[in-house]
C-alpha atoms as a PDB file:
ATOM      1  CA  UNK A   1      -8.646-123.719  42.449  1.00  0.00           C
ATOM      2  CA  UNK A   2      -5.373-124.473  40.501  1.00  0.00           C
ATOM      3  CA  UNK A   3      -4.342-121.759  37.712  1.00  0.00           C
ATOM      4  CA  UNK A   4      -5.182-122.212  34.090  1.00  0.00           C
ATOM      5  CA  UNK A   5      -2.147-123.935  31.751  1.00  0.00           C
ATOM      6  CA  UNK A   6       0.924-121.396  32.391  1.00  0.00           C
ATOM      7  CA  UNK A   7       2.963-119.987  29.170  1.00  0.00           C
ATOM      8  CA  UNK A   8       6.558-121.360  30.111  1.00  0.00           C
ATOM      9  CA  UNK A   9       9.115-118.758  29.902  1.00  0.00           C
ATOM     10  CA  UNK A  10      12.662-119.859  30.885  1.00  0.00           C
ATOM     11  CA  UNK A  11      13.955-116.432  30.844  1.00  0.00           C
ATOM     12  CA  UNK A  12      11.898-115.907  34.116  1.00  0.00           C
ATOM     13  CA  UNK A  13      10.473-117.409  37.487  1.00  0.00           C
ATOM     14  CA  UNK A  14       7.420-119.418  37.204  1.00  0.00           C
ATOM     15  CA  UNK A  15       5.858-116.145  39.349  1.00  0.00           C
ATOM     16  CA  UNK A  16       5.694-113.960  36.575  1.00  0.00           C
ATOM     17  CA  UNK A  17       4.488-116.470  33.759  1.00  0.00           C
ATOM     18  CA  UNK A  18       0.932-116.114  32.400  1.00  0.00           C
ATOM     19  CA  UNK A  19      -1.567-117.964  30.666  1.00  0.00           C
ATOM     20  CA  UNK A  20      -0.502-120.206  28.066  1.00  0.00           C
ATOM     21  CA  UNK A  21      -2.362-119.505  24.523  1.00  0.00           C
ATOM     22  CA  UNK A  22      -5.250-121.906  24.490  1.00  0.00           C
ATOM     23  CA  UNK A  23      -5.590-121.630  28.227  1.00  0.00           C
ATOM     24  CA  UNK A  24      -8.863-120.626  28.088  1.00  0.00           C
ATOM     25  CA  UNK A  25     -10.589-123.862  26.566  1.00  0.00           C
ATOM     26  CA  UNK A  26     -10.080-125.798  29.394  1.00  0.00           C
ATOM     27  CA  UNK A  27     -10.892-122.704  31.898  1.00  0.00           C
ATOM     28  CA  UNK A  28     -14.070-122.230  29.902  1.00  0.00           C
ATOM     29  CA  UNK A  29     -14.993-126.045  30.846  1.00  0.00           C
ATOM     30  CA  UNK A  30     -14.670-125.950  34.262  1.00  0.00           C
ATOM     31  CA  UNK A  31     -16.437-122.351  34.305  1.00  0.00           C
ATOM     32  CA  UNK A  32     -19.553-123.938  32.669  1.00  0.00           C
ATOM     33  CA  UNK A  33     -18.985-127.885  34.118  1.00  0.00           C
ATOM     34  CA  UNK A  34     -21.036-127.548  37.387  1.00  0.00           C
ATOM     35  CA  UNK A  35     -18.534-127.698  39.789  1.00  0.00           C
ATOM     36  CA  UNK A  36     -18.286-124.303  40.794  1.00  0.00           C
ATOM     37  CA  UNK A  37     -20.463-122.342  43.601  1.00  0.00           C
ATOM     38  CA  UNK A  38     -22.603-119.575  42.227  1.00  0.00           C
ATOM     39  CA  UNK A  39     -22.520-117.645  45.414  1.00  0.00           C
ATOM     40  CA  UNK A  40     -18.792-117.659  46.617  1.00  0.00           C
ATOM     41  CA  UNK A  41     -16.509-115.052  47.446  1.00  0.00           C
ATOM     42  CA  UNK A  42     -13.650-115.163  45.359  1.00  0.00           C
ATOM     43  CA  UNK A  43      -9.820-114.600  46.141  1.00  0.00           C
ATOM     44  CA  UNK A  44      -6.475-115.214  44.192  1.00  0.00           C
ATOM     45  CA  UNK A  45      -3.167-115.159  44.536  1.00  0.00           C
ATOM     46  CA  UNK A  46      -1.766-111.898  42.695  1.00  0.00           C
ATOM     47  CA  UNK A  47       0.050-113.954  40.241  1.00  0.00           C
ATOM     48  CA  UNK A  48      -1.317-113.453  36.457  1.00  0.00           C
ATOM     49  CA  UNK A  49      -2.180-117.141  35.842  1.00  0.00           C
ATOM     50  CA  UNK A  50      -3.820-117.531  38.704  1.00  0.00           C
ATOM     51  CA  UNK A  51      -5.710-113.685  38.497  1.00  0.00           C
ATOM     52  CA  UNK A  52      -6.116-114.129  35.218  1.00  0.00           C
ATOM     53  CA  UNK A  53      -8.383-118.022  35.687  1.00  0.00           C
ATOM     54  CA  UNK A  54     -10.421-116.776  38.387  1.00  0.00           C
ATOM     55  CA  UNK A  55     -11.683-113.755  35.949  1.00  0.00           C
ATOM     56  CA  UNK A  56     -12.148-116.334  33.553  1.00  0.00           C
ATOM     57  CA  UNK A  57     -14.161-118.393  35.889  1.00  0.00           C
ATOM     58  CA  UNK A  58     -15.965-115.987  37.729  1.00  0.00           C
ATOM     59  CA  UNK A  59     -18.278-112.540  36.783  1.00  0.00           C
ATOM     60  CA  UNK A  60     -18.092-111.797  40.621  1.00  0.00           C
ATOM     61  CA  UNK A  61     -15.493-109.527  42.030  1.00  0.00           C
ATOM     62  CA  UNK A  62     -12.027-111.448  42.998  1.00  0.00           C
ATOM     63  CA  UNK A  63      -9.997-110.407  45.947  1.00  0.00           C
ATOM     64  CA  UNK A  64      -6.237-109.980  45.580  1.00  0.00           C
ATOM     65  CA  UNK A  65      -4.504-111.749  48.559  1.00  0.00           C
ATOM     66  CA  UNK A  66      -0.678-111.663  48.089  1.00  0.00           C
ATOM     67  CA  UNK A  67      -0.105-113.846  50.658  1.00  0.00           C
ATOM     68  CA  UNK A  68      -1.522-116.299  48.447  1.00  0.00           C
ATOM     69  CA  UNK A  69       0.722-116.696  45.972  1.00  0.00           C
ATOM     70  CA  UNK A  70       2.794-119.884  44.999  1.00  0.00           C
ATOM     71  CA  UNK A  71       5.718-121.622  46.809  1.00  0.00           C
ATOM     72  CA  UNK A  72       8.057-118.614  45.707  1.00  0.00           C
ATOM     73  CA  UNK A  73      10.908-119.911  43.429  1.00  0.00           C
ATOM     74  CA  UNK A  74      13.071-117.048  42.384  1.00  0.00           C
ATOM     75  CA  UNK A  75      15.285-119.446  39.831  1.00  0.00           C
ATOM     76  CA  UNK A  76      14.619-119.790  36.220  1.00  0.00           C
ATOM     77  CA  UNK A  77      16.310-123.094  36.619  1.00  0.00           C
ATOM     78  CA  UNK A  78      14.635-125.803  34.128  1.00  0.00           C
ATOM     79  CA  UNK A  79      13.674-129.031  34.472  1.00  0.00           C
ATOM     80  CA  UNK A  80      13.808-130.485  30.925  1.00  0.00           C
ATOM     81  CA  UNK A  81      12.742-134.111  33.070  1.00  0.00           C
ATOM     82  CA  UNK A  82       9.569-133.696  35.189  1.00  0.00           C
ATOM     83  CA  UNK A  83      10.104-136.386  37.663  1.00  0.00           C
ATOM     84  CA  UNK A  84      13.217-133.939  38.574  1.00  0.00           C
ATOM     85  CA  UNK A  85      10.923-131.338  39.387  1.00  0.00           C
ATOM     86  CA  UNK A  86       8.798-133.605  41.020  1.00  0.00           C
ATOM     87  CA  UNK A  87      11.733-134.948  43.228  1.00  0.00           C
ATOM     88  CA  UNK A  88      13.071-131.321  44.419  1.00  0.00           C
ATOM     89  CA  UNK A  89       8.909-130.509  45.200  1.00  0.00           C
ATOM     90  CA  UNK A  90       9.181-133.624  47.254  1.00  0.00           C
ATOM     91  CA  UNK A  91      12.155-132.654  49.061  1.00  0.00           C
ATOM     92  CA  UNK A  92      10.873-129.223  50.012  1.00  0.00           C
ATOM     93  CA  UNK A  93       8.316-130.753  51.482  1.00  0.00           C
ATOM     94  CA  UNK A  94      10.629-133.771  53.499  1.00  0.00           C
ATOM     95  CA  UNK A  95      12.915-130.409  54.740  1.00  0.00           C
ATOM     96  CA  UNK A  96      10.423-127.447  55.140  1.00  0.00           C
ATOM     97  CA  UNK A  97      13.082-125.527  56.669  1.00  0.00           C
ATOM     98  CA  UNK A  98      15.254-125.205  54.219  1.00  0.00           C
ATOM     99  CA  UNK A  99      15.385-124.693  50.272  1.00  0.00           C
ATOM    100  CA  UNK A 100      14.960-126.960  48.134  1.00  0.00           C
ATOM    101  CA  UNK A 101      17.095-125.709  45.342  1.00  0.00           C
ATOM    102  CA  UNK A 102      18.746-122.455  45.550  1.00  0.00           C
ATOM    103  CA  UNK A 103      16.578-119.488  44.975  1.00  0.00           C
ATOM    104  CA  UNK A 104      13.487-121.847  46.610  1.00  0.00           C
ATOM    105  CA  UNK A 105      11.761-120.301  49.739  1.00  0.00           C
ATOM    106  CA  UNK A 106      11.482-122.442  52.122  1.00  0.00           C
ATOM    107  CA  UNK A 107       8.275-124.439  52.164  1.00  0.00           C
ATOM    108  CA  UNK A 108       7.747-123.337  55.979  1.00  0.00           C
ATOM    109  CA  UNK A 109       7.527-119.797  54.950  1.00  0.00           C
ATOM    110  CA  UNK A 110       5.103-120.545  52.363  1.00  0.00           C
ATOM    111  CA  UNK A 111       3.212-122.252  54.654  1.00  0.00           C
ATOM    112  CA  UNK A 112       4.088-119.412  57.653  1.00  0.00           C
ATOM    113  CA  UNK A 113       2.496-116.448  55.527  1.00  0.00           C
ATOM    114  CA  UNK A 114      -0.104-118.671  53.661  1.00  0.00           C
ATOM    115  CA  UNK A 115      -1.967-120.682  56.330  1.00  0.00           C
ATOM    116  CA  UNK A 116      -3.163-117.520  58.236  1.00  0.00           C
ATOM    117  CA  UNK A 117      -4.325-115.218  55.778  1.00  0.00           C
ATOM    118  CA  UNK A 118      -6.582-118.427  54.637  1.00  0.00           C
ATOM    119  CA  UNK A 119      -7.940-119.283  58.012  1.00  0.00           C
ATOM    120  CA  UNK A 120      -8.271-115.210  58.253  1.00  0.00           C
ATOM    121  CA  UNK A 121     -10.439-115.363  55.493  1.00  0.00           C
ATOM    122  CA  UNK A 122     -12.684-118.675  56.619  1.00  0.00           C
ATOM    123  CA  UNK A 123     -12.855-116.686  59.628  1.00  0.00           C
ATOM    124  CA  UNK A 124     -14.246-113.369  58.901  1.00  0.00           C
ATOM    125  CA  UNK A 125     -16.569-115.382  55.942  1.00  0.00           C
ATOM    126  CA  UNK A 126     -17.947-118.265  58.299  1.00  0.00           C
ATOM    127  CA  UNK A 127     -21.243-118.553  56.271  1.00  0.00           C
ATOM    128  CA  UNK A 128     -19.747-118.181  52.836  1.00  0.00           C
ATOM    129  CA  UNK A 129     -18.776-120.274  50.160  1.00  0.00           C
ATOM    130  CA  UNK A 130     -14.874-119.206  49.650  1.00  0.00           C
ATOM    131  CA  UNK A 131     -12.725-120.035  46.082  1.00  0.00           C
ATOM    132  CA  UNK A 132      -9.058-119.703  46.474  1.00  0.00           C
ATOM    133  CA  UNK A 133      -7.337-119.508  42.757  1.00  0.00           C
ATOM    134  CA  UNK A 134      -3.058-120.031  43.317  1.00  0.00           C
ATOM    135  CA  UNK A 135      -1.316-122.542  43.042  1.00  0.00           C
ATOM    136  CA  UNK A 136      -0.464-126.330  43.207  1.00  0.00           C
ATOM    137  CA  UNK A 137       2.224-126.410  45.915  1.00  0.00           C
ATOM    138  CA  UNK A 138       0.734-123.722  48.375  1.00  0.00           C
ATOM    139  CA  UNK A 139      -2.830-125.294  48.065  1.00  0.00           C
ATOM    140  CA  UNK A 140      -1.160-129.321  48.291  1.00  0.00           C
ATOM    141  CA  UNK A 141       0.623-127.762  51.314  1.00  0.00           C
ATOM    142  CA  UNK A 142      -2.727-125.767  52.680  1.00  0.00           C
ATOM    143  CA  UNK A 143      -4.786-128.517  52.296  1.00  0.00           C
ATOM    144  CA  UNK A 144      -2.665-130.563  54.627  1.00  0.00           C
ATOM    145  CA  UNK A 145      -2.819-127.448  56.648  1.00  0.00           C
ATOM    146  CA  UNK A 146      -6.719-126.863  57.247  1.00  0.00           C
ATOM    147  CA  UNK A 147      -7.504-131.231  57.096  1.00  0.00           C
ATOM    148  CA  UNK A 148      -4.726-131.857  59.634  1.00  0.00           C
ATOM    149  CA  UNK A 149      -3.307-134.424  57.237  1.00  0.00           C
ATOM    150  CA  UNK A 150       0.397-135.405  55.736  1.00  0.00           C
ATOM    151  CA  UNK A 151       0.165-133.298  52.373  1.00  0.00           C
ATOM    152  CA  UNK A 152      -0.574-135.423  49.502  1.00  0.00           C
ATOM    153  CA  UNK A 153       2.116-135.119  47.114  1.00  0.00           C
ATOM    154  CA  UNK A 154       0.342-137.816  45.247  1.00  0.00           C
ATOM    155  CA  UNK A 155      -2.725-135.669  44.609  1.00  0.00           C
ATOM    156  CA  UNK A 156      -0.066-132.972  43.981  1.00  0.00           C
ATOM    157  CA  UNK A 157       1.082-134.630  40.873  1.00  0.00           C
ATOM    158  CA  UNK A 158      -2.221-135.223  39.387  1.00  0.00           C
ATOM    159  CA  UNK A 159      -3.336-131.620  39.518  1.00  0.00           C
ATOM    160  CA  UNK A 160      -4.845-130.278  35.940  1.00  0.00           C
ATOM    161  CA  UNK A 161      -4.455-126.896  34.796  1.00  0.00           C
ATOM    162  CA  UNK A 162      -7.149-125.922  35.873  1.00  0.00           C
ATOM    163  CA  UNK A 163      -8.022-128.236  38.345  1.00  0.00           C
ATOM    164  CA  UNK A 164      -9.681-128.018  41.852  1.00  0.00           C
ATOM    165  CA  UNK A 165     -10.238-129.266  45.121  1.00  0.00           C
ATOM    166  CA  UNK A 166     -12.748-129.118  47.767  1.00  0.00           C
ATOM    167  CA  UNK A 167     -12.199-128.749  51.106  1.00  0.00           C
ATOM    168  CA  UNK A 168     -14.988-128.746  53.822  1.00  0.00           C
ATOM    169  CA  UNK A 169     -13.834-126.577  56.843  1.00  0.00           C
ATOM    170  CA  UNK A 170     -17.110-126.672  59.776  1.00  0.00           C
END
Protein backbone atom coordinates (compact mmCIF):
# COMPACT_ATOMS: atom_id res chain seq x y z
CA UNK A 1 0.00 0.00 0.00
CA UNK A 2 1.36 3.43 -1.20
CA UNK A 3 0.70 6.53 1.28
CA UNK A 4 -2.19 8.87 0.81
CA UNK A 5 -1.33 12.38 -1.34
CA UNK A 6 1.68 13.95 0.84
CA UNK A 7 1.46 17.87 1.89
CA UNK A 8 4.78 19.13 0.14
CA UNK A 9 6.87 21.08 2.41
CA UNK A 10 10.20 22.31 0.93
CA UNK A 11 11.45 23.45 4.18
CA UNK A 12 11.84 19.67 5.05
CA UNK A 13 12.63 15.99 3.84
CA UNK A 14 9.89 14.19 2.20
CA UNK A 15 10.19 11.87 5.70
CA UNK A 16 8.55 14.20 7.80
CA UNK A 17 5.70 15.47 5.36
CA UNK A 18 2.09 14.46 6.08
CA UNK A 19 -1.08 14.17 4.48
CA UNK A 20 -1.97 16.66 2.05
CA UNK A 21 -5.54 18.43 2.85
CA UNK A 22 -8.03 16.50 0.80
CA UNK A 23 -6.02 13.35 1.24
CA UNK A 24 -8.62 11.60 2.62
CA UNK A 25 -11.15 11.47 -0.44
CA UNK A 26 -9.18 9.33 -2.33
CA UNK A 27 -8.08 7.16 0.92
CA UNK A 28 -11.78 6.89 1.70
CA UNK A 29 -12.22 5.22 -1.94
CA UNK A 30 -9.89 2.70 -1.77
CA UNK A 31 -11.00 1.96 2.01
CA UNK A 32 -14.58 1.25 0.75
CA UNK A 33 -13.55 0.05 -3.19
CA UNK A 34 -13.17 -3.75 -2.51
CA UNK A 35 -9.75 -4.18 -2.87
CA UNK A 36 -8.69 -4.50 0.50
CA UNK A 37 -8.58 -7.84 2.80
CA UNK A 38 -10.90 -7.76 5.75
CA UNK A 39 -8.76 -10.06 7.76
CA UNK A 40 -5.08 -8.79 7.35
CA UNK A 41 -2.57 -7.83 9.70
CA UNK A 42 -1.58 -4.47 9.18
CA UNK A 43 1.98 -2.75 9.31
CA UNK A 44 3.41 0.74 8.24
CA UNK A 45 6.24 2.45 7.92
CA UNK A 46 6.48 5.07 10.93
CA UNK A 47 6.29 7.91 8.59
CA UNK A 48 2.95 10.15 9.12
CA UNK A 49 1.62 9.76 5.55
CA UNK A 50 2.02 6.47 5.45
CA UNK A 51 0.68 5.88 9.48
CA UNK A 52 -1.65 8.20 8.98
CA UNK A 53 -3.46 6.10 5.40
CA UNK A 54 -3.35 2.85 6.97
CA UNK A 55 -5.60 4.33 10.03
CA UNK A 56 -7.61 5.71 7.45
CA UNK A 57 -7.94 2.45 5.72
CA UNK A 58 -8.09 0.14 8.38
CA UNK A 59 -10.24 -0.15 12.04
CA UNK A 60 -7.71 -3.02 12.89
CA UNK A 61 -4.63 -2.37 14.88
CA UNK A 62 -1.44 -1.26 12.60
CA UNK A 63 2.03 -2.29 13.49
CA UNK A 64 4.82 0.29 13.45
CA UNK A 65 7.87 -1.22 11.59
CA UNK A 66 10.62 1.45 11.21
CA UNK A 67 12.47 -0.47 9.06
CA UNK A 68 9.83 0.21 6.72
CA UNK A 69 10.08 3.48 5.98
CA UNK A 70 10.90 5.18 2.54
CA UNK A 71 14.18 5.31 0.53
CA UNK A 72 15.60 7.88 3.20
CA UNK A 73 16.38 11.27 1.50
CA UNK A 74 17.68 13.68 4.05
CA UNK A 75 17.72 16.80 1.33
CA UNK A 76 14.98 19.24 0.95
CA UNK A 77 16.32 19.61 -2.52
CA UNK A 78 13.28 20.33 -5.09
CA UNK A 79 12.49 19.16 -8.17
CA UNK A 80 10.34 21.93 -9.75
CA UNK A 81 10.53 19.23 -13.15
CA UNK A 82 9.32 15.69 -12.29
CA UNK A 83 11.04 13.77 -14.94
CA UNK A 84 14.24 15.15 -12.85
CA UNK A 85 13.11 13.38 -9.97
CA UNK A 86 12.24 10.59 -11.92
CA UNK A 87 15.80 10.46 -13.52
CA UNK A 88 17.85 10.66 -10.04
CA UNK A 89 15.08 7.63 -8.72
CA UNK A 90 16.31 5.86 -11.78
CA UNK A 91 19.83 6.29 -11.10
CA UNK A 92 19.65 5.10 -7.52
CA UNK A 93 18.39 2.26 -8.68
CA UNK A 94 21.22 1.74 -11.89
CA UNK A 95 24.04 2.44 -8.78
CA UNK A 96 22.52 0.93 -5.53
CA UNK A 97 25.70 1.48 -3.89
CA UNK A 98 25.96 4.76 -3.91
CA UNK A 99 23.72 8.03 -3.54
CA UNK A 100 21.92 9.26 -5.82
CA UNK A 101 22.02 12.88 -4.92
CA UNK A 102 23.70 14.02 -1.88
CA UNK A 103 21.85 13.47 1.30
CA UNK A 104 20.21 10.09 -0.62
CA UNK A 105 20.85 6.72 1.22
CA UNK A 106 21.91 4.45 -0.79
CA UNK A 107 19.24 2.31 -2.39
CA UNK A 108 21.21 -0.94 -1.11
CA UNK A 109 20.67 0.09 2.40
CA UNK A 110 17.13 0.63 1.86
CA UNK A 111 16.89 -2.49 0.46
CA UNK A 112 19.61 -4.07 3.27
CA UNK A 113 17.28 -3.04 6.33
CA UNK A 114 13.93 -3.33 4.37
CA UNK A 115 13.91 -6.76 2.69
CA UNK A 116 14.35 -8.69 6.03
CA UNK A 117 12.11 -7.20 8.37
CA UNK A 118 9.40 -7.95 5.41
CA UNK A 119 10.29 -11.53 4.83
CA UNK A 120 10.48 -11.53 8.92
CA UNK A 121 7.08 -10.64 8.94
CA UNK A 122 5.74 -13.20 5.95
CA UNK A 123 7.57 -15.50 8.05
CA UNK A 124 6.27 -15.43 11.48
CA UNK A 125 2.49 -14.66 9.66
CA UNK A 126 2.61 -17.64 7.04
CA UNK A 127 -1.26 -18.02 7.07
CA UNK A 128 -2.12 -14.36 7.15
CA UNK A 129 -3.12 -11.85 4.87
CA UNK A 130 -0.25 -9.01 5.45
CA UNK A 131 -0.77 -4.97 4.26
CA UNK A 132 2.40 -3.06 4.17
CA UNK A 133 1.54 0.95 4.03
CA UNK A 134 5.23 3.01 3.03
CA UNK A 135 6.26 4.02 0.32
CA UNK A 136 6.75 4.03 -3.53
CA UNK A 137 10.52 3.47 -3.84
CA UNK A 138 11.02 0.89 -0.91
CA UNK A 139 7.89 -1.15 -2.06
CA UNK A 140 9.05 -0.73 -6.25
CA UNK A 141 12.41 -1.91 -4.81
CA UNK A 142 10.73 -4.81 -2.39
CA UNK A 143 8.66 -6.00 -4.89
CA UNK A 144 11.60 -6.79 -7.09
CA UNK A 145 12.93 -8.19 -3.92
CA UNK A 146 10.24 -10.93 -2.86
CA UNK A 147 9.20 -11.71 -7.11
CA UNK A 148 12.89 -12.13 -7.97
CA UNK A 149 12.38 -9.63 -10.77
CA UNK A 150 14.34 -6.32 -12.23
CA UNK A 151 12.28 -3.57 -10.22
CA UNK A 152 9.80 -1.93 -12.33
CA UNK A 153 10.51 1.60 -12.43
CA UNK A 154 7.78 1.77 -14.96
CA UNK A 155 5.12 0.65 -12.49
CA UNK A 156 7.05 3.00 -10.15
CA UNK A 157 5.95 6.00 -12.03
CA UNK A 158 2.39 5.15 -12.28
CA UNK A 159 1.85 4.73 -8.57
CA UNK A 160 -1.41 6.81 -7.17
CA UNK A 161 -1.54 8.28 -3.90
CA UNK A 162 -2.95 5.91 -2.58
CA UNK A 163 -2.32 3.20 -4.69
CA UNK A 164 -1.50 -0.56 -4.16
CA UNK A 165 -0.06 -3.62 -5.23
CA UNK A 166 -0.44 -7.21 -4.70
CA UNK A 167 2.04 -9.50 -4.29
CA UNK A 168 1.47 -13.33 -3.86
CA UNK A 169 4.37 -14.84 -1.75
CA UNK A 170 3.54 -19.14 -1.36
Amino acid sequence: MRHGLSETDRSRPPHEWRLATGAHVAIAELRHSGLLPDDALWFSSPEPKALDTAGMLTDREVGVVPELREHERHSTVWFDDPQEFRAVVRRAFEVPDRPALEGWEPLASTRDRLVPVVRRILLDHPDEEIVLTGHGTAWTLLVAELTGSAPDLGAWARLRMPDLWVVETS
